[in-house]
N, C-alpha and C. Protein backbone atom coordinates (compact mmCIF):
# COMPACT_ATOMS: atom_id res chain seq x y z
N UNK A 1 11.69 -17.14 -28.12
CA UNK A 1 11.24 -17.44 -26.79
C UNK A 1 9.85 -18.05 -26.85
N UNK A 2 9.72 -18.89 -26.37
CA UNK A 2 8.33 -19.90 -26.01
C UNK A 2 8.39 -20.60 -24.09
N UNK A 3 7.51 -20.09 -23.74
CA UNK A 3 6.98 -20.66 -22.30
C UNK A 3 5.30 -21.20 -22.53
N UNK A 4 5.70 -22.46 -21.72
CA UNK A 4 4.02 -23.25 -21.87
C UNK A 4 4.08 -23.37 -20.36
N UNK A 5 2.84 -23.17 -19.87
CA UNK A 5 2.77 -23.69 -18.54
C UNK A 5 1.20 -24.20 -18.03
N UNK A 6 1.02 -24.91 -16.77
CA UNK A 6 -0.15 -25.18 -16.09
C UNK A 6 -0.06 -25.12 -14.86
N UNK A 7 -1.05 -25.07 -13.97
CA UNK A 7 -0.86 -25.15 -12.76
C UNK A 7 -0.27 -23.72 -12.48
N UNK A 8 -0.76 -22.93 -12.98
CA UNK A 8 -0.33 -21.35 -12.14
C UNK A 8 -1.51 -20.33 -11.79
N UNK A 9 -2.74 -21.07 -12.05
CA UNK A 9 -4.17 -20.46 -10.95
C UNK A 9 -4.10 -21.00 -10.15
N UNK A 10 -4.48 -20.25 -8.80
CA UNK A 10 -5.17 -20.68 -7.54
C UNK A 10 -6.87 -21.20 -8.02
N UNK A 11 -7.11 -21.92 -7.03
CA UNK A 11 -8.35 -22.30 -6.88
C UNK A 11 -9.56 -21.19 -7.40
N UNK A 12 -9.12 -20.09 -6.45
CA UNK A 12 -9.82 -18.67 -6.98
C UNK A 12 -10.10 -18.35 -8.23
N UNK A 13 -8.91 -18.28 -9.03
CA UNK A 13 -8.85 -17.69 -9.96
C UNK A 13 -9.61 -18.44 -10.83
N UNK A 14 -9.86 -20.03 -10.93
CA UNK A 14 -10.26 -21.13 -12.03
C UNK A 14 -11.69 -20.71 -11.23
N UNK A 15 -12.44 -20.96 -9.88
CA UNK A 15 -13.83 -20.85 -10.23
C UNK A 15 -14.18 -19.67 -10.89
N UNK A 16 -13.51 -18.21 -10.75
CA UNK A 16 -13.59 -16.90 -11.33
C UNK A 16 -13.82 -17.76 -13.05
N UNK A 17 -13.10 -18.28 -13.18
CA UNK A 17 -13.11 -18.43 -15.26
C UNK A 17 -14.49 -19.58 -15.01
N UNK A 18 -14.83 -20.35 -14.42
CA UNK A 18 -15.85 -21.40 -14.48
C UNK A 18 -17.37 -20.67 -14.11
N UNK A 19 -17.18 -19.57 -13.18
CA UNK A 19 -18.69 -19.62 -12.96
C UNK A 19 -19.02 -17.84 -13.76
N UNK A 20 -18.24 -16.95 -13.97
CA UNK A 20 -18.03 -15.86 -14.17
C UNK A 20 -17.72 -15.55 -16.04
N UNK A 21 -16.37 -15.79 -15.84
CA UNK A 21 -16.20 -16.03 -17.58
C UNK A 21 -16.79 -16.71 -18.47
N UNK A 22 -17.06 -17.95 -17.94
CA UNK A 22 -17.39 -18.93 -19.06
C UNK A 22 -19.02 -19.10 -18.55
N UNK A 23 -19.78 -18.55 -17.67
CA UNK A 23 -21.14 -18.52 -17.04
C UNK A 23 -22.08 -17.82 -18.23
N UNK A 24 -23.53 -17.54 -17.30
CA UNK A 24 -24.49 -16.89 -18.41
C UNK A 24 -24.14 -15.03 -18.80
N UNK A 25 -23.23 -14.93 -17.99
CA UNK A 25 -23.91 -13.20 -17.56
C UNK A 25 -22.29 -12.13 -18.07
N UNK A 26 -21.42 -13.23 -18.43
CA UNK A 26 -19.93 -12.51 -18.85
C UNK A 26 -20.26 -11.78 -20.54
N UNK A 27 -20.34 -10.39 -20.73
CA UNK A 27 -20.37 -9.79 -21.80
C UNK A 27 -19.36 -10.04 -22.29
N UNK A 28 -19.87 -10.54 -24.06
CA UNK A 28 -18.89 -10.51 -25.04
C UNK A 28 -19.38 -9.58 -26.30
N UNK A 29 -18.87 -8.90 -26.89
CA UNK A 29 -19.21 -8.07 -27.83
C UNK A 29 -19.04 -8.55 -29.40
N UNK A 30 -19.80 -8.41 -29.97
CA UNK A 30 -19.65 -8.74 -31.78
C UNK A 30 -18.60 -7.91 -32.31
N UNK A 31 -17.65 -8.45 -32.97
CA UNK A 31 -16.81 -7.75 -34.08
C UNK A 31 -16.41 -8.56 -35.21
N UNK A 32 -16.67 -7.27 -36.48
CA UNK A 32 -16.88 -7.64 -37.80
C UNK A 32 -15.49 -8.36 -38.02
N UNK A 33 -14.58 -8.04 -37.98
CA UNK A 33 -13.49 -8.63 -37.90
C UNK A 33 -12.09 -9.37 -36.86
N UNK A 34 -11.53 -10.06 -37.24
CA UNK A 34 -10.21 -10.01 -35.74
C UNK A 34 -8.94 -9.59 -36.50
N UNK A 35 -9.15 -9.31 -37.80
CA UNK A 35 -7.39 -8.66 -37.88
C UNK A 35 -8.17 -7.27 -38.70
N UNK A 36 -6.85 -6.59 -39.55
CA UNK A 36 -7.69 -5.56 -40.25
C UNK A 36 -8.16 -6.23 -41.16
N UNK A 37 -9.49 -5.42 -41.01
CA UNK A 37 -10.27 -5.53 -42.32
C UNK A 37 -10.51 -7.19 -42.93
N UNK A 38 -10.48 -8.62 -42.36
CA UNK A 38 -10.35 -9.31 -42.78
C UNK A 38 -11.97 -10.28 -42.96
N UNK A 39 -12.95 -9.49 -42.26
CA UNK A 39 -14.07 -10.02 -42.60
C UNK A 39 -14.50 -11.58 -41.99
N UNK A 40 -14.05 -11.63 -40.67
CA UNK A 40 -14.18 -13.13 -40.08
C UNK A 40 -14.42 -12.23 -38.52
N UNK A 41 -15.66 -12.38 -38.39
CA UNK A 41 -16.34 -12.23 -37.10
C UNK A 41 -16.21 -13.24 -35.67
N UNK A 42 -15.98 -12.49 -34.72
CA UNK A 42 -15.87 -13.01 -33.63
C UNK A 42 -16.18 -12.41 -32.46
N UNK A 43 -16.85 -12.71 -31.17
CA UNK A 43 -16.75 -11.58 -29.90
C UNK A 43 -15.69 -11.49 -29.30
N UNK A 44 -15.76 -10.26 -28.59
CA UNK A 44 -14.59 -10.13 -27.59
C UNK A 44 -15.12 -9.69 -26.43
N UNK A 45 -14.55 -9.32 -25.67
CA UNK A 45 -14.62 -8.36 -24.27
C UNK A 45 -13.25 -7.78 -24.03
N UNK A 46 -13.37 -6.24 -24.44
CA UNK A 46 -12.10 -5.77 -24.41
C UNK A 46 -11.57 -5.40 -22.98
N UNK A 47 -10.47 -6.12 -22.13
CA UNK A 47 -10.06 -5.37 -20.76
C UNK A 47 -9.51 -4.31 -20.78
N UNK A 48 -8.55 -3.96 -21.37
CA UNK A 48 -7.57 -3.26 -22.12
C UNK A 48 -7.22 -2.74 -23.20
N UNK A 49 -7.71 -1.12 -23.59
CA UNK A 49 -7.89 -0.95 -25.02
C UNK A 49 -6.48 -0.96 -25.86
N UNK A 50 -6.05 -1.29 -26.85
CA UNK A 50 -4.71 -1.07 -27.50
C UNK A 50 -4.21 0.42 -27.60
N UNK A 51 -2.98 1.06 -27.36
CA UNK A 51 -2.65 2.17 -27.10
C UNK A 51 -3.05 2.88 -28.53
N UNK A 52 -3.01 2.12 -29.17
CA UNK A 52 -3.09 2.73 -31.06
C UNK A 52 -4.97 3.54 -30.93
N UNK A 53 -5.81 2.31 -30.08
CA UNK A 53 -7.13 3.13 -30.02
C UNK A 53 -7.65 3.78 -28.91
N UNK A 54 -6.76 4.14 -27.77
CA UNK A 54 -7.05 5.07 -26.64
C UNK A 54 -5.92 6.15 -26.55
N UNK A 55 -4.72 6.04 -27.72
CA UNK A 55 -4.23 7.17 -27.35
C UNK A 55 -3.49 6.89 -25.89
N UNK A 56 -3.04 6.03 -25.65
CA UNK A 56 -2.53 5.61 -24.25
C UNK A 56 -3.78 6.47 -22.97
N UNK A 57 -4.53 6.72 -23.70
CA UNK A 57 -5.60 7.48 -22.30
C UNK A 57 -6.58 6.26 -22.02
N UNK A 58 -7.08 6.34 -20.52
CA UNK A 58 -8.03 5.57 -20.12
C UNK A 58 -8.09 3.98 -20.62
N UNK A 59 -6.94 3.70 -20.58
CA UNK A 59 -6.82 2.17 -21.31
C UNK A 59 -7.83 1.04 -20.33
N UNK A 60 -8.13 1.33 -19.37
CA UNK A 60 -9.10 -0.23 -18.46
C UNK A 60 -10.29 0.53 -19.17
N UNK A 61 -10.80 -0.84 -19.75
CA UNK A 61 -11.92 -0.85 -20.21
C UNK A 61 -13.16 -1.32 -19.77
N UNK A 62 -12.93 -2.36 -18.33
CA UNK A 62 -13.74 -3.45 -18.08
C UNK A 62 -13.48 -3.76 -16.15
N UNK A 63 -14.74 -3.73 -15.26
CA UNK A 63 -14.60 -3.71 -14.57
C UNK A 63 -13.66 -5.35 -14.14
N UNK A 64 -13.80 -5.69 -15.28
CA UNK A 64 -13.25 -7.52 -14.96
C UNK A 64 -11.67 -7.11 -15.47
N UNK A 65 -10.66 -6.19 -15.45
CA UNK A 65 -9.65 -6.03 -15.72
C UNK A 65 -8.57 -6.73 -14.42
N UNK A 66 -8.95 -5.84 -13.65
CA UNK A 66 -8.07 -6.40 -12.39
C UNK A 66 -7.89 -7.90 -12.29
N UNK A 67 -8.80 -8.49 -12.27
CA UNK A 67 -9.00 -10.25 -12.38
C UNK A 67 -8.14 -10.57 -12.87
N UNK A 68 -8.34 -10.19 -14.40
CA UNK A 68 -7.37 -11.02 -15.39
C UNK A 68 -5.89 -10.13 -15.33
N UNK A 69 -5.66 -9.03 -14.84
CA UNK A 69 -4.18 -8.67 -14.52
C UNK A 69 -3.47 -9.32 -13.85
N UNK A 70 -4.40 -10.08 -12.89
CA UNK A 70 -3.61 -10.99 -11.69
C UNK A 70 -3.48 -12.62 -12.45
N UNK A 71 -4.76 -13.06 -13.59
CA UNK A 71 -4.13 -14.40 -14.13
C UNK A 71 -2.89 -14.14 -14.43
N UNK A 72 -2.67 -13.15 -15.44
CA UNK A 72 -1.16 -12.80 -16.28
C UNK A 72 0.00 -12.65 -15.65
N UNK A 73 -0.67 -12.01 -14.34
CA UNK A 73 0.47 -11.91 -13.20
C UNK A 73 1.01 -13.19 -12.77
N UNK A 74 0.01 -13.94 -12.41
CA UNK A 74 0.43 -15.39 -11.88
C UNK A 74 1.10 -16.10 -13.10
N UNK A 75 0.59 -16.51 -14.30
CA UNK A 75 1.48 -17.26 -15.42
C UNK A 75 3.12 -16.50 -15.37
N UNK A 76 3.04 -14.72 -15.31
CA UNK A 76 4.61 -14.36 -15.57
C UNK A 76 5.42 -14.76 -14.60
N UNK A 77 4.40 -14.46 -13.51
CA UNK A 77 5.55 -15.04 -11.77
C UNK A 77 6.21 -16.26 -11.89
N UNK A 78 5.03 -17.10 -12.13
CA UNK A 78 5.40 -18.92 -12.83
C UNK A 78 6.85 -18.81 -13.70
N UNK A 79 6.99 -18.52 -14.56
CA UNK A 79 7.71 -18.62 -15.35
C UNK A 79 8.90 -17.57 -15.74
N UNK A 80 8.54 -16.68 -14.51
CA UNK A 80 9.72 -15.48 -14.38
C UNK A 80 9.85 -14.72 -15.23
N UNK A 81 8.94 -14.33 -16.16
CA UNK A 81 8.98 -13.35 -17.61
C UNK A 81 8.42 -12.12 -16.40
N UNK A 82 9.18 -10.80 -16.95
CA UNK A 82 8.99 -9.23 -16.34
C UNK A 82 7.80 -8.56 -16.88
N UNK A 83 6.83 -7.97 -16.62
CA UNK A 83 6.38 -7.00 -17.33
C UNK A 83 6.13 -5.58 -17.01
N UNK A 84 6.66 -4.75 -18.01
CA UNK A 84 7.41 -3.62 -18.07
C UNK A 84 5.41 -2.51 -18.37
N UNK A 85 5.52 -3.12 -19.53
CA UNK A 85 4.21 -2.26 -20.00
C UNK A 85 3.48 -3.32 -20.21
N UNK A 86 2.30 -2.93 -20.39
CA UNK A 86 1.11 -4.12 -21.20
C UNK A 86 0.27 -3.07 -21.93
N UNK A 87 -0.25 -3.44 -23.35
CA UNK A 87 -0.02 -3.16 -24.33
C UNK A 87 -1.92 -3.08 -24.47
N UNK A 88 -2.00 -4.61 -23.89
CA UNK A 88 -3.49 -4.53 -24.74
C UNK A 88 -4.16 -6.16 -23.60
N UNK A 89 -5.54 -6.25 -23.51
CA UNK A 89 -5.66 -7.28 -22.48
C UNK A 89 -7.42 -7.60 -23.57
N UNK A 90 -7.54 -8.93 -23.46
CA UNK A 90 -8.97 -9.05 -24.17
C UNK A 90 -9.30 -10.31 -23.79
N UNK A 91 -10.65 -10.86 -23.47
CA UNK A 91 -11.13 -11.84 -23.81
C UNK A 91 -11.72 -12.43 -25.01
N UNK A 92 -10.93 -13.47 -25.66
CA UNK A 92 -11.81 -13.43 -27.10
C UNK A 92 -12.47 -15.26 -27.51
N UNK A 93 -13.84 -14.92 -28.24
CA UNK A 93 -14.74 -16.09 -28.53
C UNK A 93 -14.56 -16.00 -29.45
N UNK A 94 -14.04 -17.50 -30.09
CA UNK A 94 -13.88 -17.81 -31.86
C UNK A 94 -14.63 -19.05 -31.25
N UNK A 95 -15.79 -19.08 -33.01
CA UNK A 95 -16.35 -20.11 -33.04
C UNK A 95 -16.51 -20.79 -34.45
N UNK A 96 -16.98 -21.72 -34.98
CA UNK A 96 -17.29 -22.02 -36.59
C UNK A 96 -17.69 -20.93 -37.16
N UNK A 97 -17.14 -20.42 -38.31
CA UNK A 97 -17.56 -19.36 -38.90
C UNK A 97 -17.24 -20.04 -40.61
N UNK A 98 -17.32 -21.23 -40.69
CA UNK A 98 -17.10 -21.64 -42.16
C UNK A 98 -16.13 -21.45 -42.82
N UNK A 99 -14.93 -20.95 -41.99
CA UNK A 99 -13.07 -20.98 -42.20
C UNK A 99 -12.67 -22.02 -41.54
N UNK A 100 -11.57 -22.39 -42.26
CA UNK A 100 -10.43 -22.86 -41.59
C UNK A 100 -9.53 -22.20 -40.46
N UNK A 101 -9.43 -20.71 -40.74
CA UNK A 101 -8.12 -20.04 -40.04
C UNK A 101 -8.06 -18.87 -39.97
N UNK A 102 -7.99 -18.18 -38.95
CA UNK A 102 -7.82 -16.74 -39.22
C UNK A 102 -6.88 -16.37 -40.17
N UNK A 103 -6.60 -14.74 -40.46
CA UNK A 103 -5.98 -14.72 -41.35
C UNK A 103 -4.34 -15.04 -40.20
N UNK A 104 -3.17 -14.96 -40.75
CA UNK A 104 -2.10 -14.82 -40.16
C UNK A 104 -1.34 -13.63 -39.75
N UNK A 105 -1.15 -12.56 -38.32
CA UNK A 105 -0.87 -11.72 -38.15
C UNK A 105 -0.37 -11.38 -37.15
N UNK A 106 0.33 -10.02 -36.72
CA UNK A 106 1.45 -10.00 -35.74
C UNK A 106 0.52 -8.67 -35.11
N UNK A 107 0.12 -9.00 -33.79
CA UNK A 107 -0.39 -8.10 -33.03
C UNK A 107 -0.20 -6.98 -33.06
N UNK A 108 1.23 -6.62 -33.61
CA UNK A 108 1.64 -5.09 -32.94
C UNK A 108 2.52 -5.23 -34.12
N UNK A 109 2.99 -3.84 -34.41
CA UNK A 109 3.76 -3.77 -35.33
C UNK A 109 5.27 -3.74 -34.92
N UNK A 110 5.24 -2.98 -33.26
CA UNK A 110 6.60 -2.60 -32.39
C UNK A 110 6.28 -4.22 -31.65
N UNK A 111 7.79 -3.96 -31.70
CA UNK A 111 8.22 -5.25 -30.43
C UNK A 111 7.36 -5.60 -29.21
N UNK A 112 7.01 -6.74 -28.64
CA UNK A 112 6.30 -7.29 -27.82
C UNK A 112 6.04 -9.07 -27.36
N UNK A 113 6.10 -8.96 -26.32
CA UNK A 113 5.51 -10.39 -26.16
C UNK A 113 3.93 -10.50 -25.98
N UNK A 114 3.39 -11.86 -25.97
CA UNK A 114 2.40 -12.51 -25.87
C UNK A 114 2.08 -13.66 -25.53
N UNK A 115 0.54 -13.35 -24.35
CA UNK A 115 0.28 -14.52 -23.41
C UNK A 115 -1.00 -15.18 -24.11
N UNK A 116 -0.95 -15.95 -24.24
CA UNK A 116 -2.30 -16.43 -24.22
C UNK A 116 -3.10 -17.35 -23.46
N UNK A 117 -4.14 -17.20 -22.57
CA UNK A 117 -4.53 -18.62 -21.37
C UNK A 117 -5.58 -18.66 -21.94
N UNK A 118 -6.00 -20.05 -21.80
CA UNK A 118 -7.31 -21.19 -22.85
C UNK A 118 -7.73 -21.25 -21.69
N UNK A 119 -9.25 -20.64 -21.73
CA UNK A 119 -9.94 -20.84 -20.39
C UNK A 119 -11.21 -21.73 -20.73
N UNK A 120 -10.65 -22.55 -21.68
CA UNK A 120 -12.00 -23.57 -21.93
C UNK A 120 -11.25 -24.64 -22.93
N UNK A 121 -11.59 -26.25 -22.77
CA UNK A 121 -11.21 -27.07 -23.40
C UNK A 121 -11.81 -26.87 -24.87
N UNK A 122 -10.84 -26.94 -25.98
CA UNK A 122 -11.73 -27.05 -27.41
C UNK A 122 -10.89 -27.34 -28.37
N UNK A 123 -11.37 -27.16 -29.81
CA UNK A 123 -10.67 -27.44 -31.11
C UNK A 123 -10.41 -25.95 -31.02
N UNK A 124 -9.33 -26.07 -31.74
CA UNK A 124 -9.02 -24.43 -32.27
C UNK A 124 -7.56 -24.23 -32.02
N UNK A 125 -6.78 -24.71 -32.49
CA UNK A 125 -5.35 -24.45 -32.35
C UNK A 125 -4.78 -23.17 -32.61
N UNK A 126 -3.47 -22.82 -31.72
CA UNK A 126 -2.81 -21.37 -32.00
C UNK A 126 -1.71 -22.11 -33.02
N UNK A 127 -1.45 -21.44 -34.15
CA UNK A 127 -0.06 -22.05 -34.65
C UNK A 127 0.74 -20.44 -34.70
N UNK A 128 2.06 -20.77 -34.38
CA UNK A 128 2.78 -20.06 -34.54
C UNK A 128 4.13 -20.31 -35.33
N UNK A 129 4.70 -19.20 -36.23
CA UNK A 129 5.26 -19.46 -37.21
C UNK A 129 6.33 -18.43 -36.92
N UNK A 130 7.55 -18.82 -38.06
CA UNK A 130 8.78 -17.90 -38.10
C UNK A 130 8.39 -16.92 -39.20
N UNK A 131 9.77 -16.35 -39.41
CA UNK A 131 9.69 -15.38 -39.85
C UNK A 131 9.49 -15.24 -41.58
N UNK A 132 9.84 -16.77 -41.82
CA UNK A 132 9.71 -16.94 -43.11
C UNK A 132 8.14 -17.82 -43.25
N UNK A 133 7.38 -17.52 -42.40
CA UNK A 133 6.16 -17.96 -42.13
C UNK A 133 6.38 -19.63 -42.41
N UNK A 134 7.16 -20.15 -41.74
CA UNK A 134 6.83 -21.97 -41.49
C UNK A 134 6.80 -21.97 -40.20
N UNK A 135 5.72 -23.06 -40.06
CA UNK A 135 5.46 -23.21 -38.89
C UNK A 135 6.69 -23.91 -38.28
N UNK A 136 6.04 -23.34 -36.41
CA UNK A 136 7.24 -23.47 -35.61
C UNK A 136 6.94 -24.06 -34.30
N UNK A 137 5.68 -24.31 -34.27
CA UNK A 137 4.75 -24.66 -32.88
C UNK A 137 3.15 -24.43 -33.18
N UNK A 138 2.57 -25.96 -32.60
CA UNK A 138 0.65 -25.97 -32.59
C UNK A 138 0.84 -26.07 -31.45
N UNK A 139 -0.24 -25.38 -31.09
CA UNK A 139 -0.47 -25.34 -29.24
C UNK A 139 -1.97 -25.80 -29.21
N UNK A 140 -2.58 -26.54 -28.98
CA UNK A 140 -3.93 -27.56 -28.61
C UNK A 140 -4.82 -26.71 -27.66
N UNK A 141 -5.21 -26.17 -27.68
CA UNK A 141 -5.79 -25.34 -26.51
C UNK A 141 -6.55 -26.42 -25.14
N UNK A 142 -6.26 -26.17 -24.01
CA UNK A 142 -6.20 -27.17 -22.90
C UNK A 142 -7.05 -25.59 -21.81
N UNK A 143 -7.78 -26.42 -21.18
CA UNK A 143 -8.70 -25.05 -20.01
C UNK A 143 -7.35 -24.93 -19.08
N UNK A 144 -7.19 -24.11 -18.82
CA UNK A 144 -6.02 -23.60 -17.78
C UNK A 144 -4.39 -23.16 -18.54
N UNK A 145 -4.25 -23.56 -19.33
CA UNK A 145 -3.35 -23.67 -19.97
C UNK A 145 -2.60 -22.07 -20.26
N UNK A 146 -1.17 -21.69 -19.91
CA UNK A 146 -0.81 -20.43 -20.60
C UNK A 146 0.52 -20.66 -21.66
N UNK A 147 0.22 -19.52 -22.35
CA UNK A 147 1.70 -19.48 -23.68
C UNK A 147 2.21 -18.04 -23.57
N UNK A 148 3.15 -18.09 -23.80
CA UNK A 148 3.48 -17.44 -24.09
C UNK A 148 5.20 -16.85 -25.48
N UNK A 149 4.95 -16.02 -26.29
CA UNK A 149 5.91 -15.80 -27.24
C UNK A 149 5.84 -14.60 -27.93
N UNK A 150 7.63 -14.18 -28.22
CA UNK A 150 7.39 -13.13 -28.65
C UNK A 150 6.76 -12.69 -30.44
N UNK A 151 7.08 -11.54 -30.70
CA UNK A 151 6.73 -11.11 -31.46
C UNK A 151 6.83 -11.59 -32.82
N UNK A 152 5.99 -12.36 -33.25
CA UNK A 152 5.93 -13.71 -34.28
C UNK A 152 4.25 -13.48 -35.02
N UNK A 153 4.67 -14.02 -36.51
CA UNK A 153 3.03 -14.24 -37.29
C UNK A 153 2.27 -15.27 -36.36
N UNK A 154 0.95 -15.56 -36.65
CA UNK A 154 0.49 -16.14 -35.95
C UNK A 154 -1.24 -16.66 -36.12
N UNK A 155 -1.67 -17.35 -36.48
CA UNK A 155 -3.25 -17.51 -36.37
C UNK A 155 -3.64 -18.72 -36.16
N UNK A 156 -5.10 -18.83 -35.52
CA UNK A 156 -5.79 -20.15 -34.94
C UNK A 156 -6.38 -20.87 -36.18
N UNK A 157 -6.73 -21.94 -36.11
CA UNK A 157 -7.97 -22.75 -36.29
C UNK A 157 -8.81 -22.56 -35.76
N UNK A 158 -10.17 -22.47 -36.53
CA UNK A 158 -11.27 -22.04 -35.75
C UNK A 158 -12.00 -23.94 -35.51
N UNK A 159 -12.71 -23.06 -33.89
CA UNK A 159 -13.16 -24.70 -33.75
C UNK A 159 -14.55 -25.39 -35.02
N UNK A 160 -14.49 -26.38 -35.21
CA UNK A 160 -15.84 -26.68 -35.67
C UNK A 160 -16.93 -27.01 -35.01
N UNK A 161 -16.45 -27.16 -33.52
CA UNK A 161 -17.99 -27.12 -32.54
C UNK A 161 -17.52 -26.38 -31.81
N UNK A 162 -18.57 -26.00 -31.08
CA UNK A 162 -18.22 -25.19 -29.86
C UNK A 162 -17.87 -23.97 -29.89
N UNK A 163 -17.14 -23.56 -28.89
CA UNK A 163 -16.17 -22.22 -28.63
C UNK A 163 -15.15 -22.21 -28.28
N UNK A 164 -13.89 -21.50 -28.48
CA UNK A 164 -12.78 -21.20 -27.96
C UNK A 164 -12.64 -19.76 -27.38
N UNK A 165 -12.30 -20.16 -26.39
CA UNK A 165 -12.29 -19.16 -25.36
C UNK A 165 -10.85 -18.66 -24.98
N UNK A 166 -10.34 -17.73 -25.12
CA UNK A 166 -8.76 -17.33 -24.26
C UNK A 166 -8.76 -15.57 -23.70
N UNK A 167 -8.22 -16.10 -23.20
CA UNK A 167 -7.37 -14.32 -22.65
C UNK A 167 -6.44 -13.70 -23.37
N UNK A 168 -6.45 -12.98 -24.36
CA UNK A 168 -5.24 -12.70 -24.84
C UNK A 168 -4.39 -11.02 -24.57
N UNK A 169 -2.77 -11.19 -24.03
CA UNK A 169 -2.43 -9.93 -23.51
C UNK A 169 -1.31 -9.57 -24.16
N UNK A 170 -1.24 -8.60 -24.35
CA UNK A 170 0.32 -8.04 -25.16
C UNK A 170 1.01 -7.01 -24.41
N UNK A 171 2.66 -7.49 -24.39
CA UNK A 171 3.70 -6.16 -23.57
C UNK A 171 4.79 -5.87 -23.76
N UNK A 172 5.08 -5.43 -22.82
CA UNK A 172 6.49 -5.65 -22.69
C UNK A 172 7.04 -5.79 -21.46
């Protein structure tokens, strides 16, 4: 399963990512890594902690949760995908870090889908791959833009200028 879509923010929702997200004052946090242990730094802003590190307790992490429940809401409505549970919700900043690529990895170990919305034009491609790890789809990252697919390997290109910016959510 693969869904691409555009045009599923309101007006609202895009100045929310233009003056708020992508503004001076949106906290992003340093982390040593983005997969385990793999030693390639990046920020985040966690909305939603992963059930593996809250113990399914107190999972909203971020008063900016609700916001982005309703982007995800709007891309699934768009495109008629259900969601049952959600798993994990983050904003994440990859920038030049003197790689090519994250490492390649599958969010979750149990079954799940995944959204991802590019809330900023840049370099930094998602590639996603089968099961015999060949690729199967580059997705260009575009500002507004959502993806979504299931439970598949998976890692970016990091940009060489700039930032890449997305929302990334996991469910069922």
């Amino acid at each position: 399963m693969f869904f691409e879509s555009k045009n599923f923010l309101n007006k609202n929702q895009k100045n929310y990512i233009n003056n708020v997200v992508l503004g001076d004052n949106f906290p992003f946090y340093w982390y040593d890594h983005q997969t385990e242990k793999d030693k390639k730094p990046f920020l985040s802003h966690v909305l939603y902690k992963r059930p593996e590190i809250s113990n399914n307790q107190n999972q909203i992490n971020s008063e900016h949760f609700g916001v982005f429940l309703d982007f995800l809401k709007s891309f699934l409505n768009k495109n008629k995908i259900e969601l049952n549970k959600l798993f994990r919700a983050s904003v994440n900043c990859t920038f030049n870090i003197n790689e090519k690529k994250s490492n390649t990895h599958i969010d979750h170990e149990f079954d799940h889908k995944q959204v991802i919305i590019y809330l900023n034009d840049s370099e930094g491609e998602t590639v996603i791959l089968n099961d015999k790890n060949k690729i199967i789809k580059k997705i260009k990252p575009e500002k507004f833009k959502g993806i979504c697919f299931d439970k598949k390997p998976h890692y970016i290109i990091y940009p060489k200028k700039g930032r890449r910016v997305i929302a990334v959510y996991t469910f069922i």
